[in-house]
Protein backbone atom coordinates (compact mmCIF):
# COMPACT_ATOMS: atom_id res chain seq x y z
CA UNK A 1 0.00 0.00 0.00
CA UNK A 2 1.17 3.67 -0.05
CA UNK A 3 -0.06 7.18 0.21
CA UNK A 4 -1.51 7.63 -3.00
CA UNK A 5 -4.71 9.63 -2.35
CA UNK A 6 -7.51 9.40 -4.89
CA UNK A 7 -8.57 11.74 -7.82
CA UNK A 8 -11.66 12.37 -6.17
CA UNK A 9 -10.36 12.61 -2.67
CA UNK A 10 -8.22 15.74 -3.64
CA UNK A 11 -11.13 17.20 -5.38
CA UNK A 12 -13.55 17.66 -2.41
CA UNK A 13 -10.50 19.04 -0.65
CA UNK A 14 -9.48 21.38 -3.17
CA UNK A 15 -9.88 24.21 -0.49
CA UNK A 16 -6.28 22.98 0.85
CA UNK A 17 -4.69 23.77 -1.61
CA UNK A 18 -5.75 27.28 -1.45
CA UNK A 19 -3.17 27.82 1.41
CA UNK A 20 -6.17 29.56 3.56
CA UNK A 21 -4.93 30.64 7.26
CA UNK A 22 -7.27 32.15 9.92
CA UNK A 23 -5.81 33.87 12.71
CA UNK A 24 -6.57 33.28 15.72
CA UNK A 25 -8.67 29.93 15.28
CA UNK A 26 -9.55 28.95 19.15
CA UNK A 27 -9.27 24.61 19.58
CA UNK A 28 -11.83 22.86 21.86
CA UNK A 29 -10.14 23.29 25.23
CA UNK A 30 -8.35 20.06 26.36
CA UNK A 31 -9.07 18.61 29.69
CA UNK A 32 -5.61 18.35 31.48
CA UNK A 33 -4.38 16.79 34.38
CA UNK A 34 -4.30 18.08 37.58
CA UNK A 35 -1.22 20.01 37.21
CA UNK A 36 -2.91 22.09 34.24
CA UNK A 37 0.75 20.54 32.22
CA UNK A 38 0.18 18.31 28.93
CA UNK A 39 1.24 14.63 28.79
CA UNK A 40 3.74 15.20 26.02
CA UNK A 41 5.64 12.38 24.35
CA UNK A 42 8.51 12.57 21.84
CA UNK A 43 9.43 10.34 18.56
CA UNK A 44 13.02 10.88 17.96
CA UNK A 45 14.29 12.98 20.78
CA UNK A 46 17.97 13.07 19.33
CA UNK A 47 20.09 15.80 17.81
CA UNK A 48 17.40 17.68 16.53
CA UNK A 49 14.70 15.33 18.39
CA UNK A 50 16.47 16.93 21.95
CA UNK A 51 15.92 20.25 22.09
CA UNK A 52 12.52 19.65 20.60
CA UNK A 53 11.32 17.42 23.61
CA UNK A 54 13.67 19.57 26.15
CA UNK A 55 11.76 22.66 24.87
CA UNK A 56 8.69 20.72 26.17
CA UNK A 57 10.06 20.00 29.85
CA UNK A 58 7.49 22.43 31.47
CA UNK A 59 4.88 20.07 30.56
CA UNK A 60 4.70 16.60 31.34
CA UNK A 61 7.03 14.41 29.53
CA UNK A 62 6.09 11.08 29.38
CA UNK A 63 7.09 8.57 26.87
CA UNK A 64 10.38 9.01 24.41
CA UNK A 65 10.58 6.68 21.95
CA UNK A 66 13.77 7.06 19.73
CA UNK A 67 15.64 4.20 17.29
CA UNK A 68 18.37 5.17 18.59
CA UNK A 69 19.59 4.61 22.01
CA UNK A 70 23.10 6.48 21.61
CA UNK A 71 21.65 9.18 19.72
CA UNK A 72 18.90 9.52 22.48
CA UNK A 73 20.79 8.99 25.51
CA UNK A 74 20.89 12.98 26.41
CA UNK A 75 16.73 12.89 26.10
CA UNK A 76 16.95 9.45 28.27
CA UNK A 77 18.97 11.11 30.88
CA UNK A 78 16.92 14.08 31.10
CA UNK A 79 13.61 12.32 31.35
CA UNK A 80 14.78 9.50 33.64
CA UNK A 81 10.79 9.00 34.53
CA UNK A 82 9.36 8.76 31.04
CA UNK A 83 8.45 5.09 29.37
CA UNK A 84 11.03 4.39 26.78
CA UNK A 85 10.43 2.98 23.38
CA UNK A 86 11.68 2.20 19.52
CA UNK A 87 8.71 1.76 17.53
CA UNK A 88 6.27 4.79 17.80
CA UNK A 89 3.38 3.22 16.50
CA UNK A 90 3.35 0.74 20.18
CA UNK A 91 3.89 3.37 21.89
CA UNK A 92 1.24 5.59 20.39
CA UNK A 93 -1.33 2.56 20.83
CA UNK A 94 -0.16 1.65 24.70
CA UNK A 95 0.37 5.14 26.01
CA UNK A 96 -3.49 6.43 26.48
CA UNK A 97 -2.58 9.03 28.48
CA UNK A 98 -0.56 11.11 25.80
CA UNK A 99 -1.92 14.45 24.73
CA UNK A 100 0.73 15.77 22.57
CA UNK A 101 3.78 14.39 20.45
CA UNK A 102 6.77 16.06 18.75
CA UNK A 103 8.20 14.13 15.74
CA UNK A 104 11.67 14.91 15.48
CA UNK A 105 12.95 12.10 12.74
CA UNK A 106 14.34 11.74 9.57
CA UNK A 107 11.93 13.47 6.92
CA UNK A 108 10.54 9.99 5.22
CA UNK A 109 8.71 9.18 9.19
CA UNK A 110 7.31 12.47 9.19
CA UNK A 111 4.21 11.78 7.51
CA UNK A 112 3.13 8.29 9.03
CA UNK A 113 3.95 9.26 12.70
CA UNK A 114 2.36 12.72 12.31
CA UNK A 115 -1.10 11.38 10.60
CA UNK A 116 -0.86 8.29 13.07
CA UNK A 117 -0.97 10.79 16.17
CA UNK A 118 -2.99 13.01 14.51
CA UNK A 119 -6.06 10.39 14.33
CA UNK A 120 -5.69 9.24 17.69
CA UNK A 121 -6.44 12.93 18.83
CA UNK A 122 -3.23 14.32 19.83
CA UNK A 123 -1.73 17.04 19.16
CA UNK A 124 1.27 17.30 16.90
CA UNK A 125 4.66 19.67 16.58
CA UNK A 126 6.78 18.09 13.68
CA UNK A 127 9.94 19.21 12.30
CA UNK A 128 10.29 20.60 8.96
CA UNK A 129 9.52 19.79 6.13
CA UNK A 130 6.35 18.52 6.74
CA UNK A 131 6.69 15.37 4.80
CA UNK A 132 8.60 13.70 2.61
CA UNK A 133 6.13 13.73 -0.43
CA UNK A 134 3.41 16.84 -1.70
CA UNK A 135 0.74 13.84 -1.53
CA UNK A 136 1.72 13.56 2.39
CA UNK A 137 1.88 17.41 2.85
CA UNK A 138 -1.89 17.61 1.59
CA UNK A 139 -2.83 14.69 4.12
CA UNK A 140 -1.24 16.23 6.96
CA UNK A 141 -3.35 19.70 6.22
CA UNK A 142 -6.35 17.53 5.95
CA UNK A 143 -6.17 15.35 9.09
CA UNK A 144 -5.36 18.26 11.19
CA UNK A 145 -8.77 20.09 10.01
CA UNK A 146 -10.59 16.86 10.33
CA UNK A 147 -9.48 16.01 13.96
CA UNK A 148 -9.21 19.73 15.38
CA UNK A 149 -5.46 19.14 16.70
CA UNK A 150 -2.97 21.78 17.35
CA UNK A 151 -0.24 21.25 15.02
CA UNK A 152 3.01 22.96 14.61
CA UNK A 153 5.92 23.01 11.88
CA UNK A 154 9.29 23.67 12.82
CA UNK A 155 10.29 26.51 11.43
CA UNK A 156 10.95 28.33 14.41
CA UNK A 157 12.32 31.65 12.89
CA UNK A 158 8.28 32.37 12.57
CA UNK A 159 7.73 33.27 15.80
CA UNK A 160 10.66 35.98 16.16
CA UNK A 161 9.15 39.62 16.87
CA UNK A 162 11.56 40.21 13.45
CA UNK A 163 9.47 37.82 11.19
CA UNK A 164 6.20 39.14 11.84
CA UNK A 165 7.39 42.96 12.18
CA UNK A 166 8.77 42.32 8.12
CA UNK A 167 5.48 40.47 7.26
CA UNK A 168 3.58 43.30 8.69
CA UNK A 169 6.11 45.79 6.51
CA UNK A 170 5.46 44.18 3.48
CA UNK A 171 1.46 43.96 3.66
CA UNK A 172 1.54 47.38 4.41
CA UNK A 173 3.60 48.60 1.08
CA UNK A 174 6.88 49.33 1.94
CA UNK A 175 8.12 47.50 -0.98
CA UNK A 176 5.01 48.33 -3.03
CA UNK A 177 4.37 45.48 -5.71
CA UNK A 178 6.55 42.57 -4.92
CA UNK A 179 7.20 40.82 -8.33
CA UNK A 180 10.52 39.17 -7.64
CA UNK A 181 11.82 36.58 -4.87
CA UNK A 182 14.99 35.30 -4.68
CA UNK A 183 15.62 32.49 -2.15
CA UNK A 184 19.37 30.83 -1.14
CA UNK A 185 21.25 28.50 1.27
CA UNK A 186 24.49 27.29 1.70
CA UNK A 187 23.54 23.53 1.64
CA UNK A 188 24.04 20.62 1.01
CA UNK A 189 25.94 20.58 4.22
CA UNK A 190 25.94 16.37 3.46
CA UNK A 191 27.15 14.37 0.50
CA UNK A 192 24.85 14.44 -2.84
CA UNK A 193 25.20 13.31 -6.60
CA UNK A 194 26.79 10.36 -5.39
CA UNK A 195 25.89 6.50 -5.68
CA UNK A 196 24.41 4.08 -2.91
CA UNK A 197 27.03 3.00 -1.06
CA UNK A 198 28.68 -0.24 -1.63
CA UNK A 199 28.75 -2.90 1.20
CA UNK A 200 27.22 -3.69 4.17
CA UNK A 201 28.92 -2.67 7.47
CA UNK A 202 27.64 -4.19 10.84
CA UNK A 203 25.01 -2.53 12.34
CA UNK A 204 25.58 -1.07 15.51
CA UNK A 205 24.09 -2.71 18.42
CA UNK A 206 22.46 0.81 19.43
CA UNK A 207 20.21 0.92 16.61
CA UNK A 208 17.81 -0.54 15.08
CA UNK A 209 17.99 -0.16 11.43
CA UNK A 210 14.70 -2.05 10.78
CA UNK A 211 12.75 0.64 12.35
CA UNK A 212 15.13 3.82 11.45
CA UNK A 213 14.19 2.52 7.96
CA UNK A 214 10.23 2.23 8.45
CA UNK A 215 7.99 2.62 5.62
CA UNK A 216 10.85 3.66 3.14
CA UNK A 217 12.40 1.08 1.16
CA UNK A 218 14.84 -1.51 2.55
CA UNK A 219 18.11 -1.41 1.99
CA UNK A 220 21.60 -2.63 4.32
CA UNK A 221 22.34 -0.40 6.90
CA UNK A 222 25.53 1.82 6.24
CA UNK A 223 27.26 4.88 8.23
CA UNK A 224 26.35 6.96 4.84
CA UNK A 225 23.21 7.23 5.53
CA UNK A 226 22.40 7.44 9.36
CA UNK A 227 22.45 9.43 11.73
CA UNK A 228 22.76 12.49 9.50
CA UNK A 229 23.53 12.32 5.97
CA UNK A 230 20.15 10.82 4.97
CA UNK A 231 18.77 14.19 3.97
CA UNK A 232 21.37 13.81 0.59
CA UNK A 233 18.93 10.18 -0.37
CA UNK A 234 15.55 10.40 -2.45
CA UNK A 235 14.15 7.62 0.15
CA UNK A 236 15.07 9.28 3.37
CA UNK A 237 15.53 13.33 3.00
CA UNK A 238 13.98 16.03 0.36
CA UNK A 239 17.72 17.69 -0.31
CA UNK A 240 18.82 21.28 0.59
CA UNK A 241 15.03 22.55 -1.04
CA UNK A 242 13.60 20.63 2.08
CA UNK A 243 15.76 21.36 4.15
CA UNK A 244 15.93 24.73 4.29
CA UNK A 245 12.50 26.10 2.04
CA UNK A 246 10.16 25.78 4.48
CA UNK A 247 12.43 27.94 6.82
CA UNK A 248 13.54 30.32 4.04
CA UNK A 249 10.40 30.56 1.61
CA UNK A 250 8.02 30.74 4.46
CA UNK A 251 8.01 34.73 5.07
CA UNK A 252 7.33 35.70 1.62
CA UNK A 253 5.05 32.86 1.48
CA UNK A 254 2.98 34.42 4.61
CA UNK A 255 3.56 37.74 4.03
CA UNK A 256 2.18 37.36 0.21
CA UNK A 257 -0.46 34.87 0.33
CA UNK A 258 1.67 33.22 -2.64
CA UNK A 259 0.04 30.11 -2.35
CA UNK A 260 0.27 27.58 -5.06
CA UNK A 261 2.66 27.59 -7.96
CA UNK A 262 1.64 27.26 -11.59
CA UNK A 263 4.57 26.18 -13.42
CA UNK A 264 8.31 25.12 -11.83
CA UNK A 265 11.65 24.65 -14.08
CA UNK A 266 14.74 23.07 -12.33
CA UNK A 267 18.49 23.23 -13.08
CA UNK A 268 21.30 21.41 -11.35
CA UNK A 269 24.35 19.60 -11.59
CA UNK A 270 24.36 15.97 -12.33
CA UNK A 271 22.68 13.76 -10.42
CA UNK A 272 20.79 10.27 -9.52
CA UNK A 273 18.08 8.01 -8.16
CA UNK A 274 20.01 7.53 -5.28
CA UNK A 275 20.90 11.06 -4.49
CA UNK A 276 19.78 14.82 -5.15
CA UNK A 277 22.37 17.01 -7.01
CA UNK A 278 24.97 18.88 -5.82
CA UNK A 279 23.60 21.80 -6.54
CA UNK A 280 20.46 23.51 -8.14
CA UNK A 281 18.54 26.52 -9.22
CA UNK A 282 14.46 26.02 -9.15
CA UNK A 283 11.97 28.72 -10.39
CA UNK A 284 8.31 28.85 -9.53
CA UNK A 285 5.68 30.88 -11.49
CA UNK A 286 3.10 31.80 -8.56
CA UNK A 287 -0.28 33.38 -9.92
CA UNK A 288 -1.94 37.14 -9.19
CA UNK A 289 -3.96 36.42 -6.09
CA UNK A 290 -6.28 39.64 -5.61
CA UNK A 291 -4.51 43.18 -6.34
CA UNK A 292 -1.10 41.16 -5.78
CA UNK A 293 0.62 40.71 -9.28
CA UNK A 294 2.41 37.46 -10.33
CA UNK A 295 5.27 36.42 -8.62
CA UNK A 296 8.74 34.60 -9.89
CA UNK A 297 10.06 33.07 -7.09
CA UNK A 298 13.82 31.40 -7.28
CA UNK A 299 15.29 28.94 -5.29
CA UNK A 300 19.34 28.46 -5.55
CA UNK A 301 21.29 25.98 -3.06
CA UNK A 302 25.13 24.64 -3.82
CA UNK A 303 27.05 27.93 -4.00
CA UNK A 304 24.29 29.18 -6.55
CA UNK A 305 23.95 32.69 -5.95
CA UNK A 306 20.85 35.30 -7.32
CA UNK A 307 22.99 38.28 -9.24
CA UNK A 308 25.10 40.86 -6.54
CA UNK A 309 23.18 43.76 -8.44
CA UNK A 310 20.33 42.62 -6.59
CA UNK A 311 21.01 44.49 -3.50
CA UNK A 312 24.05 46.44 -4.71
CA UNK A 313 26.63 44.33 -2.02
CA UNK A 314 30.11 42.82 -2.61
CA UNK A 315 28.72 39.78 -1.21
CA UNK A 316 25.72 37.72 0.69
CA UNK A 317 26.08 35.47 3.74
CA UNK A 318 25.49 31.91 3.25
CA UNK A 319 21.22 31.76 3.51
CA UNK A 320 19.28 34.46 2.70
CA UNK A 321 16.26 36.14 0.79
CA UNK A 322 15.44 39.08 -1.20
CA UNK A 323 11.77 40.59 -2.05
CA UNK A 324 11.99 42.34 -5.04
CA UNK A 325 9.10 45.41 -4.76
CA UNK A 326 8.67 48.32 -7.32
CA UNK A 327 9.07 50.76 -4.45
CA UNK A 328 11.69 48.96 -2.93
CA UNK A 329 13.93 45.80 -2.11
CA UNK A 330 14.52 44.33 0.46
CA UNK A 331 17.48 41.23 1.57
CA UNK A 332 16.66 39.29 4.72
CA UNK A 333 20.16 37.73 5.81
CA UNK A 334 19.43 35.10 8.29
CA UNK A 335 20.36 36.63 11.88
CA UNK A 336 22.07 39.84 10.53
CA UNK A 337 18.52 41.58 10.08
CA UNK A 338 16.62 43.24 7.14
CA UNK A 339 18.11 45.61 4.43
CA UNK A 340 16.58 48.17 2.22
CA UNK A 341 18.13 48.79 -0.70
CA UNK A 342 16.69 52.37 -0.40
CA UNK A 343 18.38 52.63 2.73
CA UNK A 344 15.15 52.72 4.53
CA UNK A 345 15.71 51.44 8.50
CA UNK A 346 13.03 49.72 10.49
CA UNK A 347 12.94 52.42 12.49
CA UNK A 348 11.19 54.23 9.84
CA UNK A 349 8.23 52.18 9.68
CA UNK A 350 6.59 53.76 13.28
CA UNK A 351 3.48 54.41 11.64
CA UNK A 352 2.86 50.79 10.25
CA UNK A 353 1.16 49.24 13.57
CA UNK A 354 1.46 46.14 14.40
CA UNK A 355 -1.34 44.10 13.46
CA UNK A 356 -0.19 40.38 14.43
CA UNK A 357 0.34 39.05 17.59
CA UNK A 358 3.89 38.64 18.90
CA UNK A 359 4.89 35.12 20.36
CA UNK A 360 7.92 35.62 22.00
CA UNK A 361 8.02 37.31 25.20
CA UNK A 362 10.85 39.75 26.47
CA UNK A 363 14.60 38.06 26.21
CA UNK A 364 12.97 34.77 24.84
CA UNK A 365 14.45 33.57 21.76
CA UNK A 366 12.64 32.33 18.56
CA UNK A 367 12.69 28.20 19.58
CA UNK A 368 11.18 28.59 22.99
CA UNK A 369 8.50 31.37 21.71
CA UNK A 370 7.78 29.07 18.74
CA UNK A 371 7.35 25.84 20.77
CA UNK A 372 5.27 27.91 24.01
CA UNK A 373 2.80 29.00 21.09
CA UNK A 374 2.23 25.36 19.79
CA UNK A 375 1.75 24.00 23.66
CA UNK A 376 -0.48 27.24 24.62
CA UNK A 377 -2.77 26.55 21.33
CA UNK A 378 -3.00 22.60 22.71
CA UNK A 379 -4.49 24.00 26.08
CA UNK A 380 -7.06 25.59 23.99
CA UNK A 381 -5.19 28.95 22.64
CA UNK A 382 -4.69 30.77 19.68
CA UNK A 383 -3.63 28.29 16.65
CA UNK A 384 0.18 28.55 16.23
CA UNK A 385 1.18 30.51 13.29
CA UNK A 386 3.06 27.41 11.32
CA UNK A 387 -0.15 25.16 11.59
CA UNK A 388 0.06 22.59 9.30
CA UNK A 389 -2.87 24.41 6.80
CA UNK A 390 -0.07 26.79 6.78
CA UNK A 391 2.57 24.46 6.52
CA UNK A 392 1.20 21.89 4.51
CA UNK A 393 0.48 24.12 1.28
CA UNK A 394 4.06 25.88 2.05
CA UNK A 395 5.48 22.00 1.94
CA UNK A 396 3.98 21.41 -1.29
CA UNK A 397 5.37 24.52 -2.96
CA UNK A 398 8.74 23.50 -1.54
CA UNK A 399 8.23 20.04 -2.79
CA UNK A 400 7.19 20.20 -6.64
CA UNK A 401 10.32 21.78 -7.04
CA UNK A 402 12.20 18.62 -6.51
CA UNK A 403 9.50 16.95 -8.62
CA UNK A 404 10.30 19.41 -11.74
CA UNK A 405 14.12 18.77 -10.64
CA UNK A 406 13.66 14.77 -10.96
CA UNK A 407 11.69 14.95 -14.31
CA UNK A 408 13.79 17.59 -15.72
CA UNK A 409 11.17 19.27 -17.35
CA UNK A 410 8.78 22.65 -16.73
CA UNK A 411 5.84 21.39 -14.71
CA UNK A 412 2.43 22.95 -15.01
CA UNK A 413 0.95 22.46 -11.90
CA UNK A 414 -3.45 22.15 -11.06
CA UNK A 415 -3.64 22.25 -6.70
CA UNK A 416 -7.53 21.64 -6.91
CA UNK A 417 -7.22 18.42 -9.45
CA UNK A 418 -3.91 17.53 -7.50
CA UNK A 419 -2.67 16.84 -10.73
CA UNK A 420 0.75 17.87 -12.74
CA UNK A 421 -1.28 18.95 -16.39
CA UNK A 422 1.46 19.37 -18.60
CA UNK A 423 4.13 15.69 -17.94
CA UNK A 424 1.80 12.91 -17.11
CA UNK A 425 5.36 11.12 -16.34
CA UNK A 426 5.76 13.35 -13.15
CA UNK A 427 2.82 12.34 -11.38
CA UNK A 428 4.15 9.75 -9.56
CA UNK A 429 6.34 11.34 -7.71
CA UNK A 430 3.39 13.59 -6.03
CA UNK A 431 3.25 9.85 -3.74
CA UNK A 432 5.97 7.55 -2.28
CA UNK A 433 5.07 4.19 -1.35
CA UNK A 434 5.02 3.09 2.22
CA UNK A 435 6.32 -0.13 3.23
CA UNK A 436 3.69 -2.90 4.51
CA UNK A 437 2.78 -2.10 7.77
CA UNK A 438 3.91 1.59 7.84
CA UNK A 439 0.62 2.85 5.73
CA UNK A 440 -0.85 6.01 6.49
């Protein structure tokens, strides 16, 4: 079986694809325990997987369940009094009590962990991207509204005062008609356009590769893919796009309403079915949506740089984006801030009010603002900001760029039919196939 979603399933769900967000949505209010503190269990709580769950340790944590028990021994430490476990899906179906789950894993488990959660009723905070596949990213959306969960994406940089102070900027004209986004990151930070591996190296003792493998494919274990150079594989990671788009893209995305893409070229180096390429430039066609005009929004990863004339600089740091307006332009560099290439500060903006609510309170940074929002909208508050009908159309954007990288072709692309209109040839790779037993 696999997550192929019928024709006329997508159809009656069109509306998902529409990328609509209502803010603030209020969730039934959860009955807690006596403490007032969710029941909060993780699914891989290492590297990434540890500060998720540690970022939870004001609530109750009760269950860690993790493939890994090197890679999870900081989490096991920490929580000395939660239930351990390997295999999520017996610990989602024994653990009753659970109100809440991060998924912390590698991007192929995101999916079937998240949906499996999801329809028992808990709440769920997964990493970005969303999912491994578009087909996934439009389930994910849809279970969430069905079952009235709070959900969360991890893209943390959302909830920084910064973020929504720029979005607020930008839907208030201070670059006037954005027609132009450019988009960059300095990975791959792993090993792509390369083979599989050859041979098969012992597996060590610590983990179990069965399960770190779970509805993808199976192949021998080797050090080359786990416990961080999966994201580089077609069956385990989405590439540098995946990675980093749904951090990178997602303030345009917001700030513009972009929505859904109509067409999407792809260039790159070289590459494989094992492996994404070394390096690649992707450009989306995104639609007028109401008195915004059409939008060209470019992706570059691999050293691939958008032109220095841009913002008039000798140079850009490693990730970054620019919004190209016909009043002005403006480069968001990662941590070093916004810059106008007017000159414009932020401090000239006083009279734009601030119209969205701020998560993070004073001297809190961006990860503990972004995870307190996801907890406070499981207790019954305002839905967080990266919801997953936020992040799910945002995931499929990012995605069909790797699907007009694999079939090397323009894609034309219909979000109500769910359907790729112009290269009947690409349509597969809207889905990936779930091993037996890991169906969603």
């Amino acid at each position: 079986m696999s997550t192929r979603l019928s024709r006329r399933r997508f159809l009656k769900r069109a509306a998902f694809a529409a990328s609509a967000l209502s803010f603030p949505a209020i969730w039934p209010r959860n009955v807690l325990g006596a403490n007032g503190k969710l029941n909060i269990a993780g699914i891989g709580v290492g590297d990434k997987g540890e500060s998720d769950i540690g970022l939870c340790a004001g609530e109750n944590v009760v269950a860690l369940c993790d493939v890994d028990d090197q890679m999870a021994a900081r989490s096991f430490a920490k929580f000395p009094q939660a239930k351990r476990y390997k295999d999520y899906r017996k610990m989602l179906e024994e653990e009753k009590s659970i109100d809440a789950v991060t998924v912390s894993t590698p991007d192929h488990v995101h999916a079937p962990a998240s949906i499996m959660a999801m329809r028992l009723g808990k709440h769920v905070h997964c990493q970005k991207p969303l999912t491994h596949s578009v087909s996934e990213a439009r389930l994910m959306a849809e279970t969430a509204r069905e079952k009235k969960v709070a959900t969360q994406m991890g893209n943390q940089g959302f909830a920084s005062p910064r973020t929504r102070r720029l979005v607020e900027l930008i839907r208030a004209g201070a670059l006037g008609k954005v027609k132009e986004i450019h988009v960059w990151t300095d990975r791959p930070i792993w090993p792509q356009g390369i083979g599989r591996p050859a041979g098969a190296p012992e597996c060590p003792k610590h983990l179990d590769w069965d399960l770190w493998i779970g509805p993808a494919p199976v192949r021998p274990y080797h050090p080359a893919y786990a416990p961080f150079k999966w994201r580089g594989f077609w069956d385990f990671g989405t590439g540098a796009l995946g990675d980093i788009g749904c951090h990178s893209i997602n303030l345009p995305f917001f700030a513009l309403e972009l929505g859904a893409p109509s067409t999407i070229e792809a260039q790159s180096s070289p590459f494989n079915q094992e492996t994404f390429p070394e390096w690649e430039i992707i450009t989306y066609q995104i639609p007028a949506k109401g008195d915004r005009p059409p939008v060209t929004l470019i992706w570059y990863d691999g050293g691939k740089l958008p032109p220095l004339e841009l913002m008039k600089v000798p140079s850009y740091p490693k990730n970054g984006a620019i919004l190209a307006g016909d009043k002005d332009t403006m480069g968001v560099f990662g941590e070093g801030g916004a810059r106008f290439l007017s000159g414009a500060k932020l401090e000239d903006f006083t009279s734009v009010p601030e119209t969205l609510p701020r998560a993070a309170r004073a001297g809190e940074d961006a990860d503990l603002a972004h995870r307190r929002e996801w907890i406070e909208a499981a207790k019954g508050g305002p839905k967080a900001f990266s919801n997953f009908e936020h992040a799910g159309p945002l995931t499929e954007l990012v995605l069909l760029g790797n699907i007009a990288l694999r079939t090397g072709k323009k894609i034309e692309w219909d979000p109500k039919a769910f359907k790729i209109t112009n290269v009947p040839e690409a349509n597969p790779y809207l889905n990936c196939e779930h091993r037996k037993g890991w169906e969603i």
